[in-house]
C-alpha atoms as a PDB file:
ATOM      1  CA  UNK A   1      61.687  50.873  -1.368  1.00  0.00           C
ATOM      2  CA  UNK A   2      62.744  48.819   1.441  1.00  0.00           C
ATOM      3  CA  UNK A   3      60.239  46.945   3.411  1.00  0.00           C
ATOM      4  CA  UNK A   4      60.198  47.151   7.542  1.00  0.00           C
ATOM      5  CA  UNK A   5      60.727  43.787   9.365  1.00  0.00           C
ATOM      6  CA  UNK A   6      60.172  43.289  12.647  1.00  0.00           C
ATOM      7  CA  UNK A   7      62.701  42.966  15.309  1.00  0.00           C
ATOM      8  CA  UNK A   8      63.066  39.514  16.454  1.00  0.00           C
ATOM      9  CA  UNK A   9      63.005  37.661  19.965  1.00  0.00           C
ATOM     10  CA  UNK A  10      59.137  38.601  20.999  1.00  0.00           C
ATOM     11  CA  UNK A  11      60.327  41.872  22.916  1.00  0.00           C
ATOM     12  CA  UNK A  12      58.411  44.582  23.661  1.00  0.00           C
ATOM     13  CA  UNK A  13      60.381  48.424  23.698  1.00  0.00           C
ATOM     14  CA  UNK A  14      59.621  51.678  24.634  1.00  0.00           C
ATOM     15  CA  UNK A  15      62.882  53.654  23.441  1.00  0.00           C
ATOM     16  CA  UNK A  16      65.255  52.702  20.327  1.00  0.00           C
ATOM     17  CA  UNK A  17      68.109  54.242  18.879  1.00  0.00           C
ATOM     18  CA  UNK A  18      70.552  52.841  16.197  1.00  0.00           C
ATOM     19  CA  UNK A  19      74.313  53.882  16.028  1.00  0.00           C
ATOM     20  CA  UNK A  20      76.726  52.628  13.130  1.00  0.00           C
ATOM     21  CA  UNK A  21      75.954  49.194  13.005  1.00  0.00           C
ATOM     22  CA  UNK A  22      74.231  48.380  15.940  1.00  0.00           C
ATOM     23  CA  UNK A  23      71.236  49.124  17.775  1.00  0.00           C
ATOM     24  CA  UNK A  24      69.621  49.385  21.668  1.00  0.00           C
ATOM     25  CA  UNK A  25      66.560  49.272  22.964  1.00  0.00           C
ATOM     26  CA  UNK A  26      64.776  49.722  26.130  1.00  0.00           C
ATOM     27  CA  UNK A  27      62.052  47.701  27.652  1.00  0.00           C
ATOM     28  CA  UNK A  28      59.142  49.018  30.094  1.00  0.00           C
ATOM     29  CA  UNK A  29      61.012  48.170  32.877  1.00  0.00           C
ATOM     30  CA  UNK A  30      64.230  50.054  32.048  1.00  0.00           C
ATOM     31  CA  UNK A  31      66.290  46.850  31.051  1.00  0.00           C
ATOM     32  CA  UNK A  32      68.423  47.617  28.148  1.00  0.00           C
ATOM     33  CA  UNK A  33      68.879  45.153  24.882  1.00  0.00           C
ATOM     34  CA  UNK A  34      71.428  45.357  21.908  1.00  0.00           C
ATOM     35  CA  UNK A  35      72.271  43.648  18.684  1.00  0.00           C
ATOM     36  CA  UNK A  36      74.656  44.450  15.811  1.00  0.00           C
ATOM     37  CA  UNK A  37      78.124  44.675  15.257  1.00  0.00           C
ATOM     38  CA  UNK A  38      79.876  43.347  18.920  1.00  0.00           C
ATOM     39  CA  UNK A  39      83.403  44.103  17.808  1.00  0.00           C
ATOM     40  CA  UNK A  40      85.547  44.392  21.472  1.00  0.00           C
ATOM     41  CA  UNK A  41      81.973  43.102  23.534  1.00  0.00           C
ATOM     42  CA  UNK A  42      81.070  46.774  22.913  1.00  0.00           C
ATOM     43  CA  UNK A  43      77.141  45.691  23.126  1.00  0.00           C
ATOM     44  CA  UNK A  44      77.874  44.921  26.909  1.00  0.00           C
ATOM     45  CA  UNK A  45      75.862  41.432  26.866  1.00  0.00           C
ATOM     46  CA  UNK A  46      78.931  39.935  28.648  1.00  0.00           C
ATOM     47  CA  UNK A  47      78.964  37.462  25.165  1.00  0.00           C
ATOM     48  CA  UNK A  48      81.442  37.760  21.739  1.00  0.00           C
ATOM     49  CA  UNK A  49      80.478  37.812  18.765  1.00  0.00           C
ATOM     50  CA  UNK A  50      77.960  40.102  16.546  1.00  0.00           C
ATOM     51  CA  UNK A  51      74.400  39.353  17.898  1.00  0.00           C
ATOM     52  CA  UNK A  52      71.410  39.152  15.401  1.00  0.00           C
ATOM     53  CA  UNK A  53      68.400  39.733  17.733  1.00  0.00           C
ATOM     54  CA  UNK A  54      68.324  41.679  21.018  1.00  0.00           C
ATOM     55  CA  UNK A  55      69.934  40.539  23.960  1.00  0.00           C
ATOM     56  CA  UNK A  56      69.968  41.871  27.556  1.00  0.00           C
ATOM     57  CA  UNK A  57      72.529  44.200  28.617  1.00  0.00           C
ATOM     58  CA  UNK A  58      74.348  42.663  31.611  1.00  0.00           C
ATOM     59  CA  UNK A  59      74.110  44.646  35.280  1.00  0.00           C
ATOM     60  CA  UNK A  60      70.602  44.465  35.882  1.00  0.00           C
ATOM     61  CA  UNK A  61      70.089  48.582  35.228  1.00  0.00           C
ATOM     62  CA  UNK A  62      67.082  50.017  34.371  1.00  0.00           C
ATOM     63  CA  UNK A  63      67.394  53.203  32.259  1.00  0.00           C
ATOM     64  CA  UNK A  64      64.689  55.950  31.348  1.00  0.00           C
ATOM     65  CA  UNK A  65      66.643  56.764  28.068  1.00  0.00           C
ATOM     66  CA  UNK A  66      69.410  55.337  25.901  1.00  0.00           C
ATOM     67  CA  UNK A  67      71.357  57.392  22.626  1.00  0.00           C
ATOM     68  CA  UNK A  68      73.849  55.001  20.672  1.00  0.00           C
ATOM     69  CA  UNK A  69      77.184  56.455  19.078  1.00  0.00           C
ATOM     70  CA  UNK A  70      79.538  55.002  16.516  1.00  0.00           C
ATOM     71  CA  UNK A  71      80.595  51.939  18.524  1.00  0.00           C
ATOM     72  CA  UNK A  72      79.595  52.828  22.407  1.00  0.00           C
ATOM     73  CA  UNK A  73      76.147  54.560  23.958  1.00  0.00           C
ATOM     74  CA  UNK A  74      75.043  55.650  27.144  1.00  0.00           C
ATOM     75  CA  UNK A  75      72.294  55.573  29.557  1.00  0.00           C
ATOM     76  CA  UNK A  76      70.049  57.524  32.143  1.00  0.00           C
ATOM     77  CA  UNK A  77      69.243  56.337  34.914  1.00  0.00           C
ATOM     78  CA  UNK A  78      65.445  58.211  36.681  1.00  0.00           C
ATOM     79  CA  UNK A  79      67.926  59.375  39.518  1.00  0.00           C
ATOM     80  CA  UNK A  80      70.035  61.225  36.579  1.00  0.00           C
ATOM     81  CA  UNK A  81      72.982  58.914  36.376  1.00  0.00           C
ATOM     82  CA  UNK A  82      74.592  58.639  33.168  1.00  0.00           C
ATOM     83  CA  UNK A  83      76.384  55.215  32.710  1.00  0.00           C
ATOM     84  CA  UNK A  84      78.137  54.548  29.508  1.00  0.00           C
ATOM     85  CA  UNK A  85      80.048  51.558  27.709  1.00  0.00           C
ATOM     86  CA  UNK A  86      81.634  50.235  24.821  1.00  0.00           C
ATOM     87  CA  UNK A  87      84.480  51.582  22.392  1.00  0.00           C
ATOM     88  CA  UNK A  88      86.361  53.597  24.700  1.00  0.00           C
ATOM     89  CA  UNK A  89      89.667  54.838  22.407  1.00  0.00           C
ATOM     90  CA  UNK A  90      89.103  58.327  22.604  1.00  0.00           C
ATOM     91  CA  UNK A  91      87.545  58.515  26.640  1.00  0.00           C
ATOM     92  CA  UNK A  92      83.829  58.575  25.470  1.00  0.00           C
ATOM     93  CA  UNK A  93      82.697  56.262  27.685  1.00  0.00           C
ATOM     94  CA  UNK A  94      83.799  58.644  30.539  1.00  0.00           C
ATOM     95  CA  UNK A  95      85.213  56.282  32.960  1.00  0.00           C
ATOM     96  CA  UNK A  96      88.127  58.498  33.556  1.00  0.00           C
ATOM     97  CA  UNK A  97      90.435  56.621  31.419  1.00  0.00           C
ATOM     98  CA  UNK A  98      90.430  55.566  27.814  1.00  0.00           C
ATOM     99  CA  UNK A  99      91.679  52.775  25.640  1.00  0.00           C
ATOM    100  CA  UNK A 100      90.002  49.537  24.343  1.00  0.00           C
ATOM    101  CA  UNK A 101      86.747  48.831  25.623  1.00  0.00           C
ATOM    102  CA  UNK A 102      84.377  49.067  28.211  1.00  0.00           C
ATOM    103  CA  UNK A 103      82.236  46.486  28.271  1.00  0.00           C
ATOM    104  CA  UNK A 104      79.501  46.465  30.577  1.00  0.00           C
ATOM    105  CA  UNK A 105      77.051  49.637  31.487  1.00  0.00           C
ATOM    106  CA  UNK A 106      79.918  52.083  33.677  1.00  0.00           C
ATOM    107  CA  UNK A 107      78.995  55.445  35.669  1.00  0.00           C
ATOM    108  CA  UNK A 108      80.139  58.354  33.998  1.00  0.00           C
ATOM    109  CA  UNK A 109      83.152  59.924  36.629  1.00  0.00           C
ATOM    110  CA  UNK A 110      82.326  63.016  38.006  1.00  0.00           C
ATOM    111  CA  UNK A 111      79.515  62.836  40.794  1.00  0.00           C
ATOM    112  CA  UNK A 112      77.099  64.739  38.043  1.00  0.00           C
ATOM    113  CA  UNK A 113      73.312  63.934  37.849  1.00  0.00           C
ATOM    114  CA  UNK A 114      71.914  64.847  34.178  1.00  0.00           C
ATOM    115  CA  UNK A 115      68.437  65.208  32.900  1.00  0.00           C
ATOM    116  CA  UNK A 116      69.897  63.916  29.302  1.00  0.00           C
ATOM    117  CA  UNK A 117      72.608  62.484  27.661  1.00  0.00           C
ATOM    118  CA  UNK A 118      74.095  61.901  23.797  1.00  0.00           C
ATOM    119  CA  UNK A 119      76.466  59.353  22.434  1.00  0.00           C
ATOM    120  CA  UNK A 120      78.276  60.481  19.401  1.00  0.00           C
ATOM    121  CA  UNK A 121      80.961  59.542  17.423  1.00  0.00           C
ATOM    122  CA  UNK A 122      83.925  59.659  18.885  1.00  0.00           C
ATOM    123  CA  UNK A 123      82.494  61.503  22.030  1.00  0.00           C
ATOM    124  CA  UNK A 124      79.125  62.235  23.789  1.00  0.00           C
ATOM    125  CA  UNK A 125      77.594  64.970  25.689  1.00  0.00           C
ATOM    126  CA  UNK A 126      75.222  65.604  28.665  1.00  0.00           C
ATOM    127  CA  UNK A 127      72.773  68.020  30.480  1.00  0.00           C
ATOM    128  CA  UNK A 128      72.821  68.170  33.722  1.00  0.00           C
ATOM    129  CA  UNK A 129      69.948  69.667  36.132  1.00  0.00           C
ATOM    130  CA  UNK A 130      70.759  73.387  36.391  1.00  0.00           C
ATOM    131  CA  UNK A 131      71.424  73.272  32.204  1.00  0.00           C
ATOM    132  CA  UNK A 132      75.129  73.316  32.148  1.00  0.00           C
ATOM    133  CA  UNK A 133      76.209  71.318  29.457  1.00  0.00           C
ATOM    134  CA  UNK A 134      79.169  68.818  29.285  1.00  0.00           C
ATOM    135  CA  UNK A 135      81.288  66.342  26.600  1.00  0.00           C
ATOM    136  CA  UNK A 136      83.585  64.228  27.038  1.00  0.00           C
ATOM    137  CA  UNK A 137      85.748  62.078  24.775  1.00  0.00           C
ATOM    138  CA  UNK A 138      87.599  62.857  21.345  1.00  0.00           C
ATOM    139  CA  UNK A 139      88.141  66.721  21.134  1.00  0.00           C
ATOM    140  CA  UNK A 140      89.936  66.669  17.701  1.00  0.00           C
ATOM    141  CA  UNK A 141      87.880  69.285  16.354  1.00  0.00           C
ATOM    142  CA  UNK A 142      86.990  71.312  19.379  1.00  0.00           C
ATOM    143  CA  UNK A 143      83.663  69.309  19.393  1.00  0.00           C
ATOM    144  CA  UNK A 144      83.800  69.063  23.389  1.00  0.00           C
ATOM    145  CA  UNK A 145      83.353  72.639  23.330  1.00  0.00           C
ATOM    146  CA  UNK A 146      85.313  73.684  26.167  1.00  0.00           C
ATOM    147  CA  UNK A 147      87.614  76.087  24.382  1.00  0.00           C
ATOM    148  CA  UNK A 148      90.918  73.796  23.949  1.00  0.00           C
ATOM    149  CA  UNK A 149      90.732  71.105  20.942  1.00  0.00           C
ATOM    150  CA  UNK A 150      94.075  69.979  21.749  1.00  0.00           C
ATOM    151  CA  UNK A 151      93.334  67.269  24.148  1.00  0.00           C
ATOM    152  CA  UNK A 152      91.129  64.364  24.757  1.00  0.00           C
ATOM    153  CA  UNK A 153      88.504  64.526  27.659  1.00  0.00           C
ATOM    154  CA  UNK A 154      87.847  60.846  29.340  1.00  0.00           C
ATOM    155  CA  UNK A 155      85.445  62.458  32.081  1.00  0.00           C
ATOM    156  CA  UNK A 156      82.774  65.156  31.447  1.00  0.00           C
ATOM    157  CA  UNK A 157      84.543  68.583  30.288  1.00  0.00           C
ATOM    158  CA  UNK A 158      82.126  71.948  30.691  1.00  0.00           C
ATOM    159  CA  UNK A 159      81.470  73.568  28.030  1.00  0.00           C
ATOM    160  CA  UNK A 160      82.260  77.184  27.586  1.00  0.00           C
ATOM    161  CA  UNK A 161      80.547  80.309  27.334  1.00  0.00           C
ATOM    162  CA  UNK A 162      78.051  80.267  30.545  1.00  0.00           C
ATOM    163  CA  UNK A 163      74.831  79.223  28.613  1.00  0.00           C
ATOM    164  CA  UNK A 164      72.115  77.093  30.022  1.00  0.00           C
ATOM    165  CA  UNK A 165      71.036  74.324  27.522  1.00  0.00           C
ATOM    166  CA  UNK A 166      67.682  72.350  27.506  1.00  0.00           C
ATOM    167  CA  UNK A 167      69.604  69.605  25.302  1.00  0.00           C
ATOM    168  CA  UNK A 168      72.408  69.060  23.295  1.00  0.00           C
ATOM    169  CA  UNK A 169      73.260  66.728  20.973  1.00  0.00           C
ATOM    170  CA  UNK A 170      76.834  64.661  20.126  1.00  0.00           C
ATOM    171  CA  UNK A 171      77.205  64.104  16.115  1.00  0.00           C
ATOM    172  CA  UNK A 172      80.680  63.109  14.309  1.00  0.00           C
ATOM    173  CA  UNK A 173      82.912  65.736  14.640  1.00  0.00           C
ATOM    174  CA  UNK A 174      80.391  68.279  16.124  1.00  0.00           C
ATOM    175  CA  UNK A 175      78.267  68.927  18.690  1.00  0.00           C
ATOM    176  CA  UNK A 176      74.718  70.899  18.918  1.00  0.00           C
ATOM    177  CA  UNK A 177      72.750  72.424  21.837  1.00  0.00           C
ATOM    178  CA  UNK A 178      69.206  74.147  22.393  1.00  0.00           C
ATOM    179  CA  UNK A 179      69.234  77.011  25.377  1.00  0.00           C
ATOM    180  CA  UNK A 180      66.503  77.254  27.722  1.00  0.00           C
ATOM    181  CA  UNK A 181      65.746  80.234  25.625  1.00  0.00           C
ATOM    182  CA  UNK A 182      65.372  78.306  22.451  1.00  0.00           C
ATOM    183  CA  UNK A 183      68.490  79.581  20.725  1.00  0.00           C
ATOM    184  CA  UNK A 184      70.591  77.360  19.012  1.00  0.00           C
ATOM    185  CA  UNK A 185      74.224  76.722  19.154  1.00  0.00           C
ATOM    186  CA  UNK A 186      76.628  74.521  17.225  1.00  0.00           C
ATOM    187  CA  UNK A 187      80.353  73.683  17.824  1.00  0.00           C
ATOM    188  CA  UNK A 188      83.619  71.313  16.266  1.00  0.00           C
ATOM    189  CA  UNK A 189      84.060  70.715  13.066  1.00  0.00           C
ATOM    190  CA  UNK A 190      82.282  73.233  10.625  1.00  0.00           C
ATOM    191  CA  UNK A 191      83.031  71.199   7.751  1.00  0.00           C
ATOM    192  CA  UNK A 192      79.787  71.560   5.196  1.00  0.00           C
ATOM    193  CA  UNK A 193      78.996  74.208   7.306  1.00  0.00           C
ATOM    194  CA  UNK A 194      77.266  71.796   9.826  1.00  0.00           C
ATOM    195  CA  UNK A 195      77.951  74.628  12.842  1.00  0.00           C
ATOM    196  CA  UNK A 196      75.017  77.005  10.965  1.00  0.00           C
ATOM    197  CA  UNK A 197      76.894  79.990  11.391  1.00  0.00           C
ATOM    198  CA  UNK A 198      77.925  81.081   7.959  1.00  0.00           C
ATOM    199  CA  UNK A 199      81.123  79.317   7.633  1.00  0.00           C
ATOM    200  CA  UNK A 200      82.812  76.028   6.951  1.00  0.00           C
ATOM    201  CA  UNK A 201      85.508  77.037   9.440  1.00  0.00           C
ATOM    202  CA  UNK A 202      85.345  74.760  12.820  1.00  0.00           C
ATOM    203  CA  UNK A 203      85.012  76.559  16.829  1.00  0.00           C
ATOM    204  CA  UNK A 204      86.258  74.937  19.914  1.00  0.00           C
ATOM    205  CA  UNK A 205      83.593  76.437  21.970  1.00  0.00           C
ATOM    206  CA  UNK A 206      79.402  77.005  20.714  1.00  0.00           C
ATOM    207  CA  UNK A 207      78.747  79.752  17.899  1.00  0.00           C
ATOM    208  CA  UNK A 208      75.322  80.953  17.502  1.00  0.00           C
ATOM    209  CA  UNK A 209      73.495  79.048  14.459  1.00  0.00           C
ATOM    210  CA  UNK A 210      72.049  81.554  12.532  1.00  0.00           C
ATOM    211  CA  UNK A 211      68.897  82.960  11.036  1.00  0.00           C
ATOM    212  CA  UNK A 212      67.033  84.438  14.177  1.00  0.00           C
ATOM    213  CA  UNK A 213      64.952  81.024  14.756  1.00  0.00           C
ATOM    214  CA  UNK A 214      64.083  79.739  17.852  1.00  0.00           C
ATOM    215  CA  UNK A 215      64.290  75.779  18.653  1.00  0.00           C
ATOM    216  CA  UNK A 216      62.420  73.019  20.722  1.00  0.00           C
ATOM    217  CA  UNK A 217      65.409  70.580  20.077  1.00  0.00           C
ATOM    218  CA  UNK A 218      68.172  69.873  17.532  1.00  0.00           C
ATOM    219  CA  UNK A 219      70.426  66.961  16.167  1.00  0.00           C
ATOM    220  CA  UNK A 220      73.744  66.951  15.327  1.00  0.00           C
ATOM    221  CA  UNK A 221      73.781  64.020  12.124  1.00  0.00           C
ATOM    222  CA  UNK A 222      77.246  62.635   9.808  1.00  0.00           C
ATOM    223  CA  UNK A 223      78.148  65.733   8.387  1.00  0.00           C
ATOM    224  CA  UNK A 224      74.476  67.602   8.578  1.00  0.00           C
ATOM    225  CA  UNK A 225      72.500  68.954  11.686  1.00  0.00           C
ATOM    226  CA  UNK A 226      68.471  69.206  12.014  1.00  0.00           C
ATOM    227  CA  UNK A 227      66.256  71.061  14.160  1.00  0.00           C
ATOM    228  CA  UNK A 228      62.814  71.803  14.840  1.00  0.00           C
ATOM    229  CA  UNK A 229      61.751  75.449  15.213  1.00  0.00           C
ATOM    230  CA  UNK A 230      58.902  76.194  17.810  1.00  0.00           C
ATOM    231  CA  UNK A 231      56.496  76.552  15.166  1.00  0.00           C
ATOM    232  CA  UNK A 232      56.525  73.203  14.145  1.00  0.00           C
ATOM    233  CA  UNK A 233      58.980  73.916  10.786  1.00  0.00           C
ATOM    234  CA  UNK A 234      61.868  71.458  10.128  1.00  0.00           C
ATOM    235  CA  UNK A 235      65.664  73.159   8.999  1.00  0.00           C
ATOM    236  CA  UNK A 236      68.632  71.306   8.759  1.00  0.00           C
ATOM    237  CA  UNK A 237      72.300  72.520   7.304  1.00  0.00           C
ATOM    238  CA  UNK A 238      75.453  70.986   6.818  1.00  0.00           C
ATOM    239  CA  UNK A 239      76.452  68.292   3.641  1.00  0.00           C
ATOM    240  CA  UNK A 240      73.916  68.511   1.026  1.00  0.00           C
ATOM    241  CA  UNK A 241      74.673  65.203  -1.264  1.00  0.00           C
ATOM    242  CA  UNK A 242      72.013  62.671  -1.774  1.00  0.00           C
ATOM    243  CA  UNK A 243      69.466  65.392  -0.707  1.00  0.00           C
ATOM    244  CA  UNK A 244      69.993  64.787   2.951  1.00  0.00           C
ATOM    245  CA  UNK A 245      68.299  68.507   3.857  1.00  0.00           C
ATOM    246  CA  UNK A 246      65.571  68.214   2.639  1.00  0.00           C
ATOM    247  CA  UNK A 247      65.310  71.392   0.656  1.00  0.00           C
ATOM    248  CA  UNK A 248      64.858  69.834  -2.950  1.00  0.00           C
ATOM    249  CA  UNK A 249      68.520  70.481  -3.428  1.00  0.00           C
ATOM    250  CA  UNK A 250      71.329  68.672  -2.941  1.00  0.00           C
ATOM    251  CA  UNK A 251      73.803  71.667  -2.343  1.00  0.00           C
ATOM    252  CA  UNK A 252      75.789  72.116   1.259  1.00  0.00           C
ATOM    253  CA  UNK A 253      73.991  75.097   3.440  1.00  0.00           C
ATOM    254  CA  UNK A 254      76.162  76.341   5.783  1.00  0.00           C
ATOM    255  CA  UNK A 255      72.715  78.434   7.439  1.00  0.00           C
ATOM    256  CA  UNK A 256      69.618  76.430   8.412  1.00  0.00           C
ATOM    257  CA  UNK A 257      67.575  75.506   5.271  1.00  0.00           C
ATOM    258  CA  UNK A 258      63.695  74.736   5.386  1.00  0.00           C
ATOM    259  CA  UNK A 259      62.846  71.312   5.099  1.00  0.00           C
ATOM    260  CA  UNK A 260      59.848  71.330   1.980  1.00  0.00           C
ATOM    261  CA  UNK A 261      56.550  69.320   1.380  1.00  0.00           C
ATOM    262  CA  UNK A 262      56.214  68.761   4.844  1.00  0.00           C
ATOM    263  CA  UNK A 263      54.770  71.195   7.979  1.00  0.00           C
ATOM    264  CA  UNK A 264      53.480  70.750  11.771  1.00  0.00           C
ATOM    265  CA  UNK A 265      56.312  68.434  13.147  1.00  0.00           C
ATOM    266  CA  UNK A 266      55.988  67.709  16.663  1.00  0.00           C
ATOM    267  CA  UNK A 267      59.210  65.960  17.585  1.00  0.00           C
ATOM    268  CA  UNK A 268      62.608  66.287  16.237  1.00  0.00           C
ATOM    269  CA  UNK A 269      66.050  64.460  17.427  1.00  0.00           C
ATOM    270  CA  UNK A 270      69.174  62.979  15.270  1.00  0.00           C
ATOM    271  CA  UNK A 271      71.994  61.130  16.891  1.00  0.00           C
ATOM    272  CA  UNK A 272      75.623  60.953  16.504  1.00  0.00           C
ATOM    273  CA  UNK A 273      78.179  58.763  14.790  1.00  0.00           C
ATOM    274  CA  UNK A 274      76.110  58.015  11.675  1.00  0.00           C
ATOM    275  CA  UNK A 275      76.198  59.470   8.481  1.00  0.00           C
ATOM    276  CA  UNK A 276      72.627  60.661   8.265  1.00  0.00           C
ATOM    277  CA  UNK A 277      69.446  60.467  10.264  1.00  0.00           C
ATOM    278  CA  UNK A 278      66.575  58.557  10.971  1.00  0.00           C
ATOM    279  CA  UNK A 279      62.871  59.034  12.699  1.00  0.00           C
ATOM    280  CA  UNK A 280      63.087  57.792  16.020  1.00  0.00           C
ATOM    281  CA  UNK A 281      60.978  58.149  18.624  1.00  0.00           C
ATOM    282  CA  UNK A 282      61.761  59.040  21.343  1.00  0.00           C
ATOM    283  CA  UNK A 283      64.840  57.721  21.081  1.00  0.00           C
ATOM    284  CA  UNK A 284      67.484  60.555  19.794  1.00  0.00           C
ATOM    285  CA  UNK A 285      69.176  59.351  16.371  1.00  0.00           C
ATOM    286  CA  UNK A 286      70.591  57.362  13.774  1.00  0.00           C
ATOM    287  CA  UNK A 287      73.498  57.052  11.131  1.00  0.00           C
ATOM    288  CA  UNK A 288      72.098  57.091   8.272  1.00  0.00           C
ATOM    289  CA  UNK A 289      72.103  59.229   4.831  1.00  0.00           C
ATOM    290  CA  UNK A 290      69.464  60.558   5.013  1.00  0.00           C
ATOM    291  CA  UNK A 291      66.784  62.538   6.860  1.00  0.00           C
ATOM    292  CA  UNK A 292      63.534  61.386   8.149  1.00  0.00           C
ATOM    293  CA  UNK A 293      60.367  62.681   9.602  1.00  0.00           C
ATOM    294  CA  UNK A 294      57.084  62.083  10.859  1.00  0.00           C
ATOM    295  CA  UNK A 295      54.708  64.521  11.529  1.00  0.00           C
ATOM    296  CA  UNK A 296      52.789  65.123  14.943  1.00  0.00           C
ATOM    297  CA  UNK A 297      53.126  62.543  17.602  1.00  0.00           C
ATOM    298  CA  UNK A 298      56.103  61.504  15.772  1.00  0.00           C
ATOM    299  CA  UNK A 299      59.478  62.587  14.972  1.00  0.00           C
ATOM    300  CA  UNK A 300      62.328  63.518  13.164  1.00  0.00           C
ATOM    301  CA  UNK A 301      66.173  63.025  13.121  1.00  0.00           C
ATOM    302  CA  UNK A 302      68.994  64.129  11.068  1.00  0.00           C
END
């Protein structure tokens, strides 16, 4: 089993969150720090080169939360700005334009505040104040969710169908959100049957997940999606191999499947652009293959 090591350069963080092959962090005071992979100054240090210990963002921001994608991640500001950087091929950074690389923290266009925000793979999402949900970025698989899968959003896109979401969350191909009313609702690619909804076949705009449960939060993984029901139970669905779910199996479940052994979670959040998911907290999530989990006062991601 591998053995933790510590993080080196002597800093002291309140947030994480890991994306393909890199990693932020956020101090006390807001001030963001990266290391990993730097291909294309995507870590925004202002430096080249991949970076083996943290370094400081370059700006001078201070953020209240952070959520790293396949090679770019955005911010939040306390006054609800989102500000994004890095890869930029597919608009995900949401400058308005896309192509190479943004390399230093940029506002997301738009004039929207948000009260969270997602990097994923090849796109990311947001909340904004009133619960409206928006993505932005690659839309090859409908996984903006704003009904049309035919083009490429490189500023926030709305998605469709009128509901009010407490969160959502960007994964590869696919997006997930939780409503106000605890319902959950997936959209993109239903490959695996990562929507929850029965099928392997992919939506453009959010399809009920199903099974009647109701959700504090969800995560939208690699090819597999997690989330925490109110009563403290774990389900995920989506690509079973290498017993990612959780359910003693290592079959695809295209319906949420109960996560065994383990009860009473208190916290639950996966990322986007990995291939699996990691326990983070309270940062949102992590490419790995797997899924991990901590009980209460902790948390889980997919």
């Amino acid at each position: 089993m591998p053995t933790p090591v510590e993080v080196q350069g002597g800093h002291v963080f309140v947030a994480i969150d890991l994306g393909h092959s890199h990693g932020c962090a956020l101090k006390e005071s807001g001030a963001p720090y990266c290391w990993g992979l730097n291909s294309l100054s995507i870590l925004g240090t202002g430096t080249t080169g991949n970076k083996n210990v943290p370094e400081a963002v370059v700006g001078g921001h201070s953020f209240v939360a952070i959520s790293v994608g396949y090679m770019h991640q955005c911010a939040l500001t306390k006054a609800g700005d989102a500000y994004c950087w890095g890869f930029n091929g597919n608009g995900q950074v949401g400058q308005g334009s896309s192509g190479g690389a943004v390399t230093s923290p940029t506002i997301v266009t738009g004039g929207l505040k948000f009260t969270s925000v997602s990097a994923g793979d090849l796109h990311s999402c947001g909340v904004t104040p009133d619960g409206d949900a928006y993505c932005w970025g690659s839309d090859r698989y409908g996984q903006l969710g704003n009904g049309d899968e035919t083009e490429d959003k490189a500023s926030p896109s709305l998605v469709s169908g009128g509901l009010k979401f407490a969160t959502v969350s960007a994964g590869i191909r696919h997006s997930c959100g939780v409503t106000l009313a605890g319902d959950a609702y997936c959209w993109g690619s239903g490959e695996n049957g990562r929507l929850g909804n029965g099928s392997t076949s992919g939506s453009n705009a959010p399809v009920p997940v199903l099974g009647g449960l109701m959700f504090v939060s969800i995560t939208a993984g690699y090819h597999h999606t997690c989330g925490l029901a109110v009563d403290g139970k774990v389900y995920c669905w989506g690509l079973g191999d290498n017993g990612r779910l959780g359910n003693d199996g290592t079959a695809s479940k295209s319906t949420p499947s109960l996560v065994v052994n383990v009860t009473n979670f208190a916290w639950m959040e996966a990322p986007a652009g990995t291939a699996g998911s990691a326990a983070t907290y309270p940062a949102r999530t992590s490419f790995a293959l797997h899924t991990a989990a901590k009980t209460r006062g902790a948390g889980v991601s997919a």
